[in-house]
Protein backbone atom coordinates (compact mmCIF):
# COMPACT_ATOMS: atom_id res chain seq x y z
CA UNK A 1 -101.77 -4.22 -16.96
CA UNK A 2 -104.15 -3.10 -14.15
CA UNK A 3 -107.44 -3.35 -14.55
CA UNK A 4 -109.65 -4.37 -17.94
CA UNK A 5 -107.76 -3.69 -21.41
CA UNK A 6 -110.71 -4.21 -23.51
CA UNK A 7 -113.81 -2.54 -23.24
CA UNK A 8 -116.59 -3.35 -25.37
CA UNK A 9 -115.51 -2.28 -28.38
CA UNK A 10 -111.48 -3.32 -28.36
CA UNK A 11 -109.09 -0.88 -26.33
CA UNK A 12 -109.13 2.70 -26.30
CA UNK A 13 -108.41 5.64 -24.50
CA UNK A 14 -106.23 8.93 -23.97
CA UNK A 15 -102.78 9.48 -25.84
CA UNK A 16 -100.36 8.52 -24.45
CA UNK A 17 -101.59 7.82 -20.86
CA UNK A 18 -103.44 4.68 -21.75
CA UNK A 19 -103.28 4.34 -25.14
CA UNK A 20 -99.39 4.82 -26.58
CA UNK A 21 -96.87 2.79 -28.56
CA UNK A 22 -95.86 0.70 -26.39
CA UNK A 23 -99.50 -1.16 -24.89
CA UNK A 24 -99.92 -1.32 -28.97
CA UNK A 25 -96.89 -3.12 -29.81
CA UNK A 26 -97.68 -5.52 -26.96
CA UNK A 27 -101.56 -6.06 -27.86
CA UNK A 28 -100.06 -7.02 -31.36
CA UNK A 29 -97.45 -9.01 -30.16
CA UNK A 30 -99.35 -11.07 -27.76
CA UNK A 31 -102.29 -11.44 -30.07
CA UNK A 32 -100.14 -13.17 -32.80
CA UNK A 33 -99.22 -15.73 -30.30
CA UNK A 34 -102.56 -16.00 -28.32
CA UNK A 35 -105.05 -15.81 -31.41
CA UNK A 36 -102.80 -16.84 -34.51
CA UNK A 37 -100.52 -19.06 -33.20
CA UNK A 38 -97.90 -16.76 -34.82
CA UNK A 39 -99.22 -18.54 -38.42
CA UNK A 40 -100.92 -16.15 -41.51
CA UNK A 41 -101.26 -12.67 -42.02
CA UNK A 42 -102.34 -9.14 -39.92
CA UNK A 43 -104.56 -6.34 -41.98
CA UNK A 44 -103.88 -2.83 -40.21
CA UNK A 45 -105.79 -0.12 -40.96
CA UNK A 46 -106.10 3.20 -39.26
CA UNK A 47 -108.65 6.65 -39.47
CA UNK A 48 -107.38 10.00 -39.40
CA UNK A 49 -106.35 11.29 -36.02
CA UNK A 50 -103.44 12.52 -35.60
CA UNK A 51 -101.99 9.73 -33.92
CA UNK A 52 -103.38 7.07 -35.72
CA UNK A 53 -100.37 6.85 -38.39
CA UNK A 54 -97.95 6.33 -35.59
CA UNK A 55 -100.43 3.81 -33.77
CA UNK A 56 -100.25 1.67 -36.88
CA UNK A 57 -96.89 1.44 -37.43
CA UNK A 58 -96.88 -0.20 -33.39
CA UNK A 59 -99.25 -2.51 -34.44
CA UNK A 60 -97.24 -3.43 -37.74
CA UNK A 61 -94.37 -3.76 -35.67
CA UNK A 62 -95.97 -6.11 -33.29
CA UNK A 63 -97.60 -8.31 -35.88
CA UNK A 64 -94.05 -8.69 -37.21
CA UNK A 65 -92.32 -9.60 -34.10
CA UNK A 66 -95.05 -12.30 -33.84
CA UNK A 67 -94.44 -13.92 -37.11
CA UNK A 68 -97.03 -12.65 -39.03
CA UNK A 69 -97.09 -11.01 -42.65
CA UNK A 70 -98.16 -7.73 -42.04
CA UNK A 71 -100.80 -6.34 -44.99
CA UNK A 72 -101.09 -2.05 -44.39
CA UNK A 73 -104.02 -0.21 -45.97
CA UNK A 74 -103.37 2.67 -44.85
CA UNK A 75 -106.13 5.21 -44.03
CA UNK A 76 -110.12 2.85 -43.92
CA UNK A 77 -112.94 2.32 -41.80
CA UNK A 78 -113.22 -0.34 -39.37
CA UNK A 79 -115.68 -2.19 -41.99
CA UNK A 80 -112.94 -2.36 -44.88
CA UNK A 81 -110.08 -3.71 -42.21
CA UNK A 82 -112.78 -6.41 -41.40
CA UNK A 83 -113.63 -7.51 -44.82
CA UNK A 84 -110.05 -7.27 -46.10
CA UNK A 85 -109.44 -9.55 -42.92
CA UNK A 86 -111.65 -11.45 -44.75
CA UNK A 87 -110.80 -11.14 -48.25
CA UNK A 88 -107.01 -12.12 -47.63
CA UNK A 89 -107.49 -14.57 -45.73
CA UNK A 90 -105.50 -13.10 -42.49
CA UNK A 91 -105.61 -14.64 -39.21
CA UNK A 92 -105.72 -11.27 -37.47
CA UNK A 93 -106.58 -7.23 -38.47
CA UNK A 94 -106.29 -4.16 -36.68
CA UNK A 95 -107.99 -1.35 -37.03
CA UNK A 96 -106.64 1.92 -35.16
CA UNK A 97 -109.64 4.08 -33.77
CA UNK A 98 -110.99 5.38 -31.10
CA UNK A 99 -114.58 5.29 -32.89
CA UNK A 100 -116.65 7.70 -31.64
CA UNK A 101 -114.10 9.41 -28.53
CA UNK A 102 -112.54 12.57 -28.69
CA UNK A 103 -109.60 13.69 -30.89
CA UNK A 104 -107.14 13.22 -27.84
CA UNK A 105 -108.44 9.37 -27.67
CA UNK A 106 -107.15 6.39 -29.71
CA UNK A 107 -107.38 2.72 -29.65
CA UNK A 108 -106.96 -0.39 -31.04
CA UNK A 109 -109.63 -3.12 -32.62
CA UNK A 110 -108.85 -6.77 -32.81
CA UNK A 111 -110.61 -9.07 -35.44
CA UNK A 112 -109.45 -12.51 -36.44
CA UNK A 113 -109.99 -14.94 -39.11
CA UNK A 114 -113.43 -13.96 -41.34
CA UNK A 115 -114.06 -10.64 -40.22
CA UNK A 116 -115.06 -11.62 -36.59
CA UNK A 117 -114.22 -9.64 -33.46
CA UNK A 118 -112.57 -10.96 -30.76
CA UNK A 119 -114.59 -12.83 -28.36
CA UNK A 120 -113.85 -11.89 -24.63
CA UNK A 121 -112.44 -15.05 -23.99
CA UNK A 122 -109.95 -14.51 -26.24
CA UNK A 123 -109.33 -10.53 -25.02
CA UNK A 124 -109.09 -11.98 -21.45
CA UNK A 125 -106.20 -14.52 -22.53
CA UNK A 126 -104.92 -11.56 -24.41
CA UNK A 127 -105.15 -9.08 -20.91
CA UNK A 128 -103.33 -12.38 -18.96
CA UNK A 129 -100.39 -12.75 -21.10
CA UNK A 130 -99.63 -8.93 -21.92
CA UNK A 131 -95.65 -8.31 -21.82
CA UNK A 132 -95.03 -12.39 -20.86
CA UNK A 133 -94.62 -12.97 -25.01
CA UNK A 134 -91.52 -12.71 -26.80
CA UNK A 135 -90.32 -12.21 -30.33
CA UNK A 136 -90.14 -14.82 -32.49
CA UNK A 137 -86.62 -15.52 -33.80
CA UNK A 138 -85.06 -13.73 -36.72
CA UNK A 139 -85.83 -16.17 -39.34
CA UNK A 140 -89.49 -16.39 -38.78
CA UNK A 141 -90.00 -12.31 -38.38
CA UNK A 142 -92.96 -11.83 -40.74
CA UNK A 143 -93.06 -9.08 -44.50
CA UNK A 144 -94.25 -6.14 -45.11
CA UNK A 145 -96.37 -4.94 -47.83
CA UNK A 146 -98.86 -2.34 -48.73
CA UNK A 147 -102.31 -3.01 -50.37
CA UNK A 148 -103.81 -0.13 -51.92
CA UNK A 149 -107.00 -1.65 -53.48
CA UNK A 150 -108.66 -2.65 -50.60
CA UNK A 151 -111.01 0.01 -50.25
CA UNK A 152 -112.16 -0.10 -54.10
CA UNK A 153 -112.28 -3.81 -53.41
CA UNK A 154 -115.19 -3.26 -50.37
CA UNK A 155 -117.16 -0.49 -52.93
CA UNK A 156 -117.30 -2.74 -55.49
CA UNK A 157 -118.26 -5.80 -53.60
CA UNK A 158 -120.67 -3.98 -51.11
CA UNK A 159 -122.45 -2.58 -54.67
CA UNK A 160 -122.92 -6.10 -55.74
CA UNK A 161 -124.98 -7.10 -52.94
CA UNK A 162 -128.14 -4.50 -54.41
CA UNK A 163 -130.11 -4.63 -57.50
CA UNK A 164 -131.56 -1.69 -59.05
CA UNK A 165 -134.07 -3.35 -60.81
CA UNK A 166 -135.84 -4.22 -58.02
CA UNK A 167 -136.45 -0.74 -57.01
CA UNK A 168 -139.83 0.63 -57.34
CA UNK A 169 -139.12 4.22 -57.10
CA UNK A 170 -137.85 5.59 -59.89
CA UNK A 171 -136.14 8.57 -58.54
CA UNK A 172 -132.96 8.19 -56.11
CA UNK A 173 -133.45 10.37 -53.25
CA UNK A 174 -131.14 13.46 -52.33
CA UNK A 175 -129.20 12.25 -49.84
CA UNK A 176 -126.85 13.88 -47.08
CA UNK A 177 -123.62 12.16 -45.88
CA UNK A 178 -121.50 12.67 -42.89
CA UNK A 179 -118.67 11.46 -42.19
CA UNK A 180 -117.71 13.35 -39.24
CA UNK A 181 -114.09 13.43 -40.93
CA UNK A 182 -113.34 9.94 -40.02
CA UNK A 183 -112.84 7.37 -42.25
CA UNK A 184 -116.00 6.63 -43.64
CA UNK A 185 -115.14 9.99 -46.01
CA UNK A 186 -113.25 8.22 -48.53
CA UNK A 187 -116.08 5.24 -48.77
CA UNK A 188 -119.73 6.06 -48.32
CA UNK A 189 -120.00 8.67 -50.82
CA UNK A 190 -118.49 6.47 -53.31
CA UNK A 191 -120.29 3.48 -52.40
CA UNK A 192 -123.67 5.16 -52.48
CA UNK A 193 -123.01 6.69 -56.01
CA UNK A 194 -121.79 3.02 -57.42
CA UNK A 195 -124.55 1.23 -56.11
CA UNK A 196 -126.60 3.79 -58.78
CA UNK A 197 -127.12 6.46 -55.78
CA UNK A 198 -125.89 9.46 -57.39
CA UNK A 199 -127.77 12.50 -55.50
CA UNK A 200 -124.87 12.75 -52.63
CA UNK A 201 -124.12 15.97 -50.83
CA UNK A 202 -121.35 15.89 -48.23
CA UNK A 203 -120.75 17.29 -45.39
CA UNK A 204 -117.71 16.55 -43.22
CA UNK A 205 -116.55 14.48 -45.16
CA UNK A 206 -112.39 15.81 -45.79
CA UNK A 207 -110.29 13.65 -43.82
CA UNK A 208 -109.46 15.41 -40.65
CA UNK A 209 -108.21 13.58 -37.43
CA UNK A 210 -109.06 16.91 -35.37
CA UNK A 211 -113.26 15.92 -36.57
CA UNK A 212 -112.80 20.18 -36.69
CA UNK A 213 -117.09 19.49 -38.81
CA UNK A 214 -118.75 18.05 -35.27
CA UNK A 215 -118.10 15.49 -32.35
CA UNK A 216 -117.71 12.41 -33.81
CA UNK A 217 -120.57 10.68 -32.10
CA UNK A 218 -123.73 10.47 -33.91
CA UNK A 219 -125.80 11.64 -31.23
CA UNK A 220 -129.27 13.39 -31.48
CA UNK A 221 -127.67 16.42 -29.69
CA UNK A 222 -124.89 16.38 -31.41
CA UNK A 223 -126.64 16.11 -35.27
CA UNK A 224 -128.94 19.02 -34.19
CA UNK A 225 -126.84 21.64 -35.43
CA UNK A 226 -126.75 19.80 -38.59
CA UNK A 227 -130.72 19.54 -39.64
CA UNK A 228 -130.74 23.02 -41.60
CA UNK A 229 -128.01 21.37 -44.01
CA UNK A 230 -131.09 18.73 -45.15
CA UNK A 231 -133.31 22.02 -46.01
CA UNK A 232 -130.40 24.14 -47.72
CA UNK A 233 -130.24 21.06 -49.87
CA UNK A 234 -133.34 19.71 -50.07
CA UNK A 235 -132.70 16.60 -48.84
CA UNK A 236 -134.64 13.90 -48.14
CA UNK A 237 -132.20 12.00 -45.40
CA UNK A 238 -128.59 13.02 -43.66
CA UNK A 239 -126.63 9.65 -42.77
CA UNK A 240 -124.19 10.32 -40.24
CA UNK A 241 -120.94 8.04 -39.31
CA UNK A 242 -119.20 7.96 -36.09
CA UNK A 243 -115.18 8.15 -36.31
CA UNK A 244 -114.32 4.84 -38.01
CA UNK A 245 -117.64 4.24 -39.26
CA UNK A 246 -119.01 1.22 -37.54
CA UNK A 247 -122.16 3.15 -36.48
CA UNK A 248 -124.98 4.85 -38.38
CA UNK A 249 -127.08 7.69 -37.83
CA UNK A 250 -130.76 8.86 -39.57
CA UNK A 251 -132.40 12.49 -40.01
CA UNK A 252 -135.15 12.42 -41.71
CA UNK A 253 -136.36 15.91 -43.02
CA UNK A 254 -139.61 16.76 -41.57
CA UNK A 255 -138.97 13.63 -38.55
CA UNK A 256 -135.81 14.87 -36.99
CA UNK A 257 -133.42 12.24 -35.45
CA UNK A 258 -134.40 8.67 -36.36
CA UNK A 259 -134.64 6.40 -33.06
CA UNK A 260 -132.22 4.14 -33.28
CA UNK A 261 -135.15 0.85 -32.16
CA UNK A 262 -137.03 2.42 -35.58
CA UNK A 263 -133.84 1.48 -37.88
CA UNK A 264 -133.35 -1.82 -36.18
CA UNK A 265 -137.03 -2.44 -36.66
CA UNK A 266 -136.61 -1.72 -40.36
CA UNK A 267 -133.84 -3.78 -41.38
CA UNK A 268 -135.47 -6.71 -39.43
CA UNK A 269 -138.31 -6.63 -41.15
CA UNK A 270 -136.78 -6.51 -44.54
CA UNK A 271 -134.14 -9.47 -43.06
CA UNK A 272 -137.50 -11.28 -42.34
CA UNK A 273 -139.53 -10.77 -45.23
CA UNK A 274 -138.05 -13.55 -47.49
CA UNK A 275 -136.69 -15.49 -45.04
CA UNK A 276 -137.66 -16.97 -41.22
CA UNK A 277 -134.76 -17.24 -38.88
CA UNK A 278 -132.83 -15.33 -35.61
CA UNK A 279 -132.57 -11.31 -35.10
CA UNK A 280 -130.25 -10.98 -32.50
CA UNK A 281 -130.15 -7.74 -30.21
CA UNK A 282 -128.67 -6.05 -27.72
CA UNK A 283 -130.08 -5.05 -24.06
CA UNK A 284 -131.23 -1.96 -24.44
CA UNK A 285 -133.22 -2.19 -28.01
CA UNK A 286 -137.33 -1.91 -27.34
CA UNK A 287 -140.83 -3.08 -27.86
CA UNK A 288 -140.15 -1.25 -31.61
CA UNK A 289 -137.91 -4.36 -32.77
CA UNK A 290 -139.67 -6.81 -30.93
CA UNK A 291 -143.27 -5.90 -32.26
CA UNK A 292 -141.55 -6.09 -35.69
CA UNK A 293 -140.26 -9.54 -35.13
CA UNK A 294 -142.98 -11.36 -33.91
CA UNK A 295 -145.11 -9.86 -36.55
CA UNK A 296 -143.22 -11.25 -38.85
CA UNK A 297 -142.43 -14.87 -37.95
CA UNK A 298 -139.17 -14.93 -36.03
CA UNK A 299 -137.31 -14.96 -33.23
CA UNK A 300 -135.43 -12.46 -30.78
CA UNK A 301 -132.39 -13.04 -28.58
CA UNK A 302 -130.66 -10.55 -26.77
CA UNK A 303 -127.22 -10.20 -26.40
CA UNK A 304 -124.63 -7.65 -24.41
CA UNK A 305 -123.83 -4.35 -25.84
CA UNK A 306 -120.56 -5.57 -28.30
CA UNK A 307 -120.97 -8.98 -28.09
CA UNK A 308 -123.50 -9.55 -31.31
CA UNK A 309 -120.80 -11.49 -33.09
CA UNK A 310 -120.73 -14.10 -30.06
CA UNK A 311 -124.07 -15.05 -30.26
CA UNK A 312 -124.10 -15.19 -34.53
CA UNK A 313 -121.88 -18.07 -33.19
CA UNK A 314 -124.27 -19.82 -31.56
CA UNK A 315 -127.31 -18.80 -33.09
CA UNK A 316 -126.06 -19.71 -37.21
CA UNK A 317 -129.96 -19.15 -38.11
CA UNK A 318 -129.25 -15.53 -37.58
CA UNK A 319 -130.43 -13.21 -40.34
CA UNK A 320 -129.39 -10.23 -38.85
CA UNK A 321 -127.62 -8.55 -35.70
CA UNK A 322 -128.09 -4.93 -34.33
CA UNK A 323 -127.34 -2.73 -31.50
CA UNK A 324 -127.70 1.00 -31.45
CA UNK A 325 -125.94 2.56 -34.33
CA UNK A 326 -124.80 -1.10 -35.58
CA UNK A 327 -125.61 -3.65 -37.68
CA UNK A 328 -124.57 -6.72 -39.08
CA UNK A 329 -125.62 -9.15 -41.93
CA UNK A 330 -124.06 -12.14 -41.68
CA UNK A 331 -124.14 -12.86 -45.41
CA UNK A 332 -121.97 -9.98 -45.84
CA UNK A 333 -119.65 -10.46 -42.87
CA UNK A 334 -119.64 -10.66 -38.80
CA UNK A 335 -118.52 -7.14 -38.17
CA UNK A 336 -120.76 -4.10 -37.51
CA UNK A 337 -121.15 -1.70 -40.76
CA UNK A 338 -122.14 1.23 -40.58
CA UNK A 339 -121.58 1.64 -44.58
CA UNK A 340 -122.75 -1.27 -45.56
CA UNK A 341 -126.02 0.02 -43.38
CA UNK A 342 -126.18 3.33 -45.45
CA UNK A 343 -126.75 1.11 -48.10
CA UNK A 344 -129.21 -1.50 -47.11
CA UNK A 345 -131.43 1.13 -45.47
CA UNK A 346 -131.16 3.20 -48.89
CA UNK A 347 -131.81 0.12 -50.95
CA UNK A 348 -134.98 -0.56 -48.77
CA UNK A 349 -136.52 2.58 -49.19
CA UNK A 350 -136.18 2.46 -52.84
CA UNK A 351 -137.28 -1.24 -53.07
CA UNK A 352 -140.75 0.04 -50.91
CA UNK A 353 -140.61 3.01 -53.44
CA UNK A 354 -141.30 5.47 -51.00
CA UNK A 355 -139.95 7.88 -49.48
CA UNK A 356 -137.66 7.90 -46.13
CA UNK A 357 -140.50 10.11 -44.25
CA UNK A 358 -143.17 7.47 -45.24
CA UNK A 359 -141.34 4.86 -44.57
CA UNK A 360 -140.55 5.50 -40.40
CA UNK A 361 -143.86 6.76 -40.08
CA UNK A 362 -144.95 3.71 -40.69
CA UNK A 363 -143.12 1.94 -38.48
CA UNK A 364 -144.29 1.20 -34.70
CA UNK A 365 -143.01 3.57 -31.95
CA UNK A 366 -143.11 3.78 -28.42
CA UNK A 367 -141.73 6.62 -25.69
CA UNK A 368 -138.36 5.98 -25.28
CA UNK A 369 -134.87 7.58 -23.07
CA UNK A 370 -131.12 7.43 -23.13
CA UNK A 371 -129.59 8.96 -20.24
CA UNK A 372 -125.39 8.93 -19.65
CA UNK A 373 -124.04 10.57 -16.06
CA UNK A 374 -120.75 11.50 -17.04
CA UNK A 375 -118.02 10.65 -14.20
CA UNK A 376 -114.51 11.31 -13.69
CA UNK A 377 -113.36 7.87 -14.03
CA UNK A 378 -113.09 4.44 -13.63
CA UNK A 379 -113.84 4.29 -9.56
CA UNK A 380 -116.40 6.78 -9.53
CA UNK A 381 -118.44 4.76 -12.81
CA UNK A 382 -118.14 1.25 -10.71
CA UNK A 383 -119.44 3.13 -7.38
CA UNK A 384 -121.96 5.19 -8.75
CA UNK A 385 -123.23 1.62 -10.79
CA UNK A 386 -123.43 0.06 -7.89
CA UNK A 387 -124.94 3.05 -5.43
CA UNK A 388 -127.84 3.28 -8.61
CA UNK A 389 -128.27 -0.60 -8.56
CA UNK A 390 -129.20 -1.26 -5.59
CA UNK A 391 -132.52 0.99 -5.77
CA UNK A 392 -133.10 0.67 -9.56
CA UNK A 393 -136.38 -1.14 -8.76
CA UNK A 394 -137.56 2.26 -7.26
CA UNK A 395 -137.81 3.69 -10.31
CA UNK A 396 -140.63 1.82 -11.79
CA UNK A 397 -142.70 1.73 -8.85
CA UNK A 398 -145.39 1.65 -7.99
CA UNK A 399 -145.48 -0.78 -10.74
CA UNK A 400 -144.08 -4.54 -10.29
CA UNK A 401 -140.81 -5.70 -11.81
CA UNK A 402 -141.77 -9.30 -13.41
CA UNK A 403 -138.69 -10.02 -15.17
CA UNK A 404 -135.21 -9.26 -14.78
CA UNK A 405 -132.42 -10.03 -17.41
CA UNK A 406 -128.62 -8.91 -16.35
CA UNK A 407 -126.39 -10.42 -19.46
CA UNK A 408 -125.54 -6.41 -19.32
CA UNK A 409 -125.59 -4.24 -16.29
CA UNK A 410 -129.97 -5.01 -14.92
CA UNK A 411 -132.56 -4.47 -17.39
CA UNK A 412 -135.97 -4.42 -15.09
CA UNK A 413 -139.67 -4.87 -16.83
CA UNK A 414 -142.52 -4.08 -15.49
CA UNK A 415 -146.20 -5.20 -15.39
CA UNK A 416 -147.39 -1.54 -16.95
CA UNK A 417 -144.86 -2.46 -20.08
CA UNK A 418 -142.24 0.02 -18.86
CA UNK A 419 -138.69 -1.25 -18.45
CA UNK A 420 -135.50 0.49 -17.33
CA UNK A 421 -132.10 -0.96 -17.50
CA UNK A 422 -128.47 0.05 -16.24
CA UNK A 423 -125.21 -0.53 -17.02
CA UNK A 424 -121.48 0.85 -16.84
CA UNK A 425 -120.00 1.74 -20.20
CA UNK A 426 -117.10 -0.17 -21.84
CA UNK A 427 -115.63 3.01 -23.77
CA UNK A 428 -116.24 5.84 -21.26
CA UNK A 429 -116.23 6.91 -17.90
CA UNK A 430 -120.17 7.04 -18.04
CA UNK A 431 -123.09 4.90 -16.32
CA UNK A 432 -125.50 4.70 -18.95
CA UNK A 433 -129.39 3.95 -18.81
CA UNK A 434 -132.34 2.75 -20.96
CA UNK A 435 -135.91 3.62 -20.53
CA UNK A 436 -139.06 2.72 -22.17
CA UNK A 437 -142.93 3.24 -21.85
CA UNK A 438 -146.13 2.80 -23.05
CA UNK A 439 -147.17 6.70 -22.86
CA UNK A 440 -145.44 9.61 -22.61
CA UNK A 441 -146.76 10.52 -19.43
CA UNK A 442 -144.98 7.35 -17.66
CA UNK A 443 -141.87 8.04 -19.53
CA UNK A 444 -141.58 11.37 -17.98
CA UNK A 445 -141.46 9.39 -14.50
CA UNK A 446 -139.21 7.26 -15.88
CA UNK A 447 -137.01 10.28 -16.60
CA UNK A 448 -137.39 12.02 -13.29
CA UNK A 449 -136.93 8.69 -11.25
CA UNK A 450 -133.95 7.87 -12.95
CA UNK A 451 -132.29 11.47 -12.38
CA UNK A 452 -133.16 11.50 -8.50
CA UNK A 453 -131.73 8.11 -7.74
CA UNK A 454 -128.56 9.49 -9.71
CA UNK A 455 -128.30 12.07 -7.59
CA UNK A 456 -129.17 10.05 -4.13
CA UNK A 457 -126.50 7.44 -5.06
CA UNK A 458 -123.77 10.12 -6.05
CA UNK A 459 -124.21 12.02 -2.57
CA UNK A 460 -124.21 8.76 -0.98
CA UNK A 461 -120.91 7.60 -1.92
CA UNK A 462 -119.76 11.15 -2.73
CA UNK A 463 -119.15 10.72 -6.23
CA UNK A 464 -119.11 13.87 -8.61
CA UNK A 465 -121.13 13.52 -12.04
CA UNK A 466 -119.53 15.69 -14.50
CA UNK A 467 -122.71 16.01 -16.61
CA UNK A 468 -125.42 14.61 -18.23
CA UNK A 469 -126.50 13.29 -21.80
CA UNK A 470 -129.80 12.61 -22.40
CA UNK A 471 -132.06 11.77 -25.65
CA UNK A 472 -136.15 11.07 -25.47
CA UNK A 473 -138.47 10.77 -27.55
CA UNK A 474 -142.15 10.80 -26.42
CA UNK A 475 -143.61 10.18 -30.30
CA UNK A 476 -146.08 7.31 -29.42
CA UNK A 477 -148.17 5.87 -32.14
């Protein structure tokens, strides 16, 4: 296999030219002997594209050939193949998705024993030994078996973990819920309603691998369109999944798209308010999260874009984990949940007993960007990385870098409080950057600085950008 099989969220890509039957079979195979020692049981799960069905059956079939009992469950989210991971006790899961790609993408996510992704260690012994593993012999070829209850199983554990008489409001808000089509459909809505939140609407949520409702990314653009829906309905709050439901999306009514740092900054606080301990980040969260934090008594470590769970490892005061879009609460389980996040978030707003508008305008906020330059692939993202790199310090003049922190692509901060930071994605073709400021007048340099030096490095080593994503938000209170 040439190049890197795992990104940083497991392997995906185009059907059939990267991702296809075969690669599957083999990242189940080898992953029974590398991770399981071909000992236990595999959970596969799969969302709704249309060659997701298919994809399982490879990774069933691989599992198999590896010596491992094999436990399907058919059409889930990537948060109920984790916890059933967890529930039965299986050395390894699967979950077939592509997350938040394109219809024409697929992939493949590896979690072992307890819910935990795979750390890159073990993806890199997994990348080294592809197609060198063979089948075990015919006696030890692992069974078969179907498990329908393991989504009811995740509702009615995930309800458990709230307590209605703790809430202070009396009346549950209207609520919007998009699923995007993916697999969330068949979960959220129920979970919300058993947990005693019973004012649902939906919205995308029939299963439909084509997502025919919206992109299946959560992004501020791509909600946009969406924002009349909480009007029409009088709605207080749209939640909005991705394709298999790891990530999470807010609009508010009346606040628009809920920054991401703003979410984070919530659910550390309430992780915080009973307890003292770890929130663990990613590189590209802002002052938002860490304002919250040291208000409240604890402590922040960053981590890479998908690597949260490694650093719960080594960090086991952790009360919570987030990146973007994801969360994780160790007391439920290691993975990221973006369900189990619909819920918490809810369960906090009625435990304040306010409503979602007062509650995130309450909460600190500073000017903040997301940029993406779009390339065509692989070569042109590593080049154009490197062309933007070596001039990234530009961008913040004429302020002075004092610290620099490259776990994940460069993250640069400067003496004025701005920071900037860089980095290739591990899903897409797309160099991605992260901007913050103290006004909104020095964001909008930040914005402008960052698109010239795109542009310099691309006609420099005559790579094409395909187009550009970009979300900012200049609120600054």
């Amino acid at each position: 296999m040439q190049g890197l099989l795992f990104g940083t969220a497991g392997a995906r890509g185009p059907y059939p030219a990267r991702i296809n039957p075969k690669l599957i079979y083999d990242i189940a195979l080898t992953a029974s002997h590398v991770v399981a020692k071909n000992s236990g049981s595999a959970v596969v799960g799969h969302d709704p594209r249309t060659t997701s069905p298919l994809l399982s059956l490879s990774a069933a079939a691989g599992f198999m050939a590896g010596g491992l009992d094999v436990i399907m469950i058919g059409e889930a989210p990537l948060p109920v193949v984790a916890y059933e991971v967890k529930r039965s006790r299986s050395s390894l899961g699967a979950a077939i998705s592509a997350s938040h790609n394109p219809p024409t993408d697929n992939g493949i996510k590896l979690f072992k024993a307890g819910g935990f992704e795979l750390y890159r260690s073990e993806e890199e012994a997994i990348e080294r030994s592809i197609g060198s593993r063979s089948e075990v012999e015919w006696s030890r070829v692992g069974s078969y078996i179907l498990e329908p209850s393991a989504l009811e199983a995740y509702i009615n554990d995930a309800a458990l973990r709230v307590d209605p008489s703790e809430w202070r409001r009396g009346d549950p808000p209207r609520l919007v819920v998009d699923c995007a089509n993916g697999a969330a459909s068949i979960v959220t809505p129920k979970l919300l309603r058993k947990a005693g939140l019973g004012n649902v609407v939906t919205v995308n949520c029939n299963l439909d691998g084509m997502f025919p409702g919206r992109l299946p990314e959560p992004r501020p653009d791509v909600l946009q369109s969406l924002t009349p829906v909480l009007d029409a309905t009088n709605a207080e709050a749209m939640m909005a999944h991705d394709g298999d439901a790891d990530r999470l999306a807010l609009v508010v009514r009346g606040l628009g798209f809920i920054k991401q740092d703003l979410v984070i900054a919530l659910l550390a606080e309430r992780a915080l308010r009973d307890h003292k301990g770890t929130v663990i980040v990613s590189v590209d969260v802002g002052y938002e999260v860490e304002e919250v934090v040291e208000k409240n008594g604890g402590r922040l470590v960053r981590a890479p874009l998908g690597r949260l769970h490694e650093y719960l490892a080594s960090n086991p005061d952790a009360l919570m984990a987030a990146e973007p879009w994801k969360y994780i609460e160790p007391r439920w389980g290691p993975w990221p949940d973006g369900i189990y996040q619909a819920l918490v978030v809810t369960d906090e707003v009625m435990v304040r007993g306010q409503k979602f508008g007062e509650v995130f305008t309450k909460m600190p906020s500073y000017p903040s960007m997301r940029l993406s330059f779009v390339v065509p692939g692989p070569e042109e993202r590593e080049r154009l990385f490197k062309g933007m790199l070596a001039d990234l310090e530009g961008v913040l003049r004429p302020a002075k870098v004092v610290s620099r922190l490259d776990i994940d692509g460069l993250r640069l901060q400067a003496d004025d409080g701005s920071w900037v930071l860089l980095r290739q994605s591990g899903t897409e073709y797309k160099i991605r950057v992260y901007g913050q400021a103290l006004t909104p007048a020095r964001l909008i340099e930040l914005l402008k600085g960052v698109k010239d030096l795109a542009s310099r490095a691309a006609s420099n080593i005559n790579a094409k950008i395909l187009g550009l994503e970009e979300a900012y938000d200049l609120a600054s209170r």
